[in-house]
Protein backbone atom coordinates (compact mmCIF):
# COMPACT_ATOMS: atom_id res chain seq x y z
CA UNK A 1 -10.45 7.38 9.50
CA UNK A 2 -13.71 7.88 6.76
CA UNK A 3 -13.61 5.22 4.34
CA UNK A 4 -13.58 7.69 1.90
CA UNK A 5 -9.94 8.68 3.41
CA UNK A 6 -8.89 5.08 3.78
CA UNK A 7 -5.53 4.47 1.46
CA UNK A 8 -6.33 1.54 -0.45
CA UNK A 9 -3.27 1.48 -2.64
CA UNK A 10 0.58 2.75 -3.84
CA UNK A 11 2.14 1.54 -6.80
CA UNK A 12 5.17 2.96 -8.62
CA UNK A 13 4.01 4.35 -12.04
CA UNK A 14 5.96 5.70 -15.18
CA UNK A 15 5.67 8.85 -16.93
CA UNK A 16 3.09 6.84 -19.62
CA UNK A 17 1.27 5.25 -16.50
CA UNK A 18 0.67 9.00 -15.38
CA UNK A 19 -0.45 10.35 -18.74
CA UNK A 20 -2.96 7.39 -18.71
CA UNK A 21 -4.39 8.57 -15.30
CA UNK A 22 -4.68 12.44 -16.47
CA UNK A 23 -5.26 15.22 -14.17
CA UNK A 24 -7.83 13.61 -12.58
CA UNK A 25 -4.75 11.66 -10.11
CA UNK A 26 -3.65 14.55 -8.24
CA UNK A 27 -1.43 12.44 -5.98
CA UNK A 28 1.98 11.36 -7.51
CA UNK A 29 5.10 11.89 -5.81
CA UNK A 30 8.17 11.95 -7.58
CA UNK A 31 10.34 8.89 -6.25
CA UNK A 32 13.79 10.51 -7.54
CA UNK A 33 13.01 13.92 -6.02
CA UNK A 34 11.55 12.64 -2.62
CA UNK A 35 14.46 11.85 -0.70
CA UNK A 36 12.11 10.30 1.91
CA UNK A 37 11.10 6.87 -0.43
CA UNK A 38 14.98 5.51 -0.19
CA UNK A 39 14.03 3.32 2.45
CA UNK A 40 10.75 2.24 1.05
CA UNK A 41 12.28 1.07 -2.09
CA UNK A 42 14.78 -0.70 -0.30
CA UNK A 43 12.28 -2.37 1.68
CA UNK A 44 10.27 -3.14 -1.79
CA UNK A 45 13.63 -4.54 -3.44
CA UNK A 46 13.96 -7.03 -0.05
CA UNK A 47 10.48 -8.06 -0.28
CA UNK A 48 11.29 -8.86 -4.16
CA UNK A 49 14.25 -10.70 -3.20
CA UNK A 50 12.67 -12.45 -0.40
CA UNK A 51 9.91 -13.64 -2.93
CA UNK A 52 12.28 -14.75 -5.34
CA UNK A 53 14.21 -16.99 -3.23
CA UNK A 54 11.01 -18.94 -1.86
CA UNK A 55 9.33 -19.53 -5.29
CA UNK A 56 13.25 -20.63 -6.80
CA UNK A 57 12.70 -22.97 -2.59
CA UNK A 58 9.93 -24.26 -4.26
């Protein structure tokens, strides 16, 4: 893969987060009208939980 190609991030963004970026971020998918990001969420809302329990471990 180019580095130019190379994903270097994702991050979930709100409508204002969005407006910030302007036009000029052309990719944003729409998590509530993707049916596909269900599991990744889930998986982000383990990782969370997962986190949480070893800094309260700590």
């Amino acid at each position: 893969m180019e580095e130019a190609e190379r994903i270097v991030a994702i991050g979930l963004l709100t409508e204002q987060d969005l407006d910030i970026l302007g036009t000029g971020f052309r990719r944003a998918f729409r998590v509530d009208d993707t049916p596909c990001f269900d599991e990744l969420l889930e998986q982000i809302d383990a990782a969370e939980r997962r986190a949480e329990e070893m800094r309260a471990g700590n």
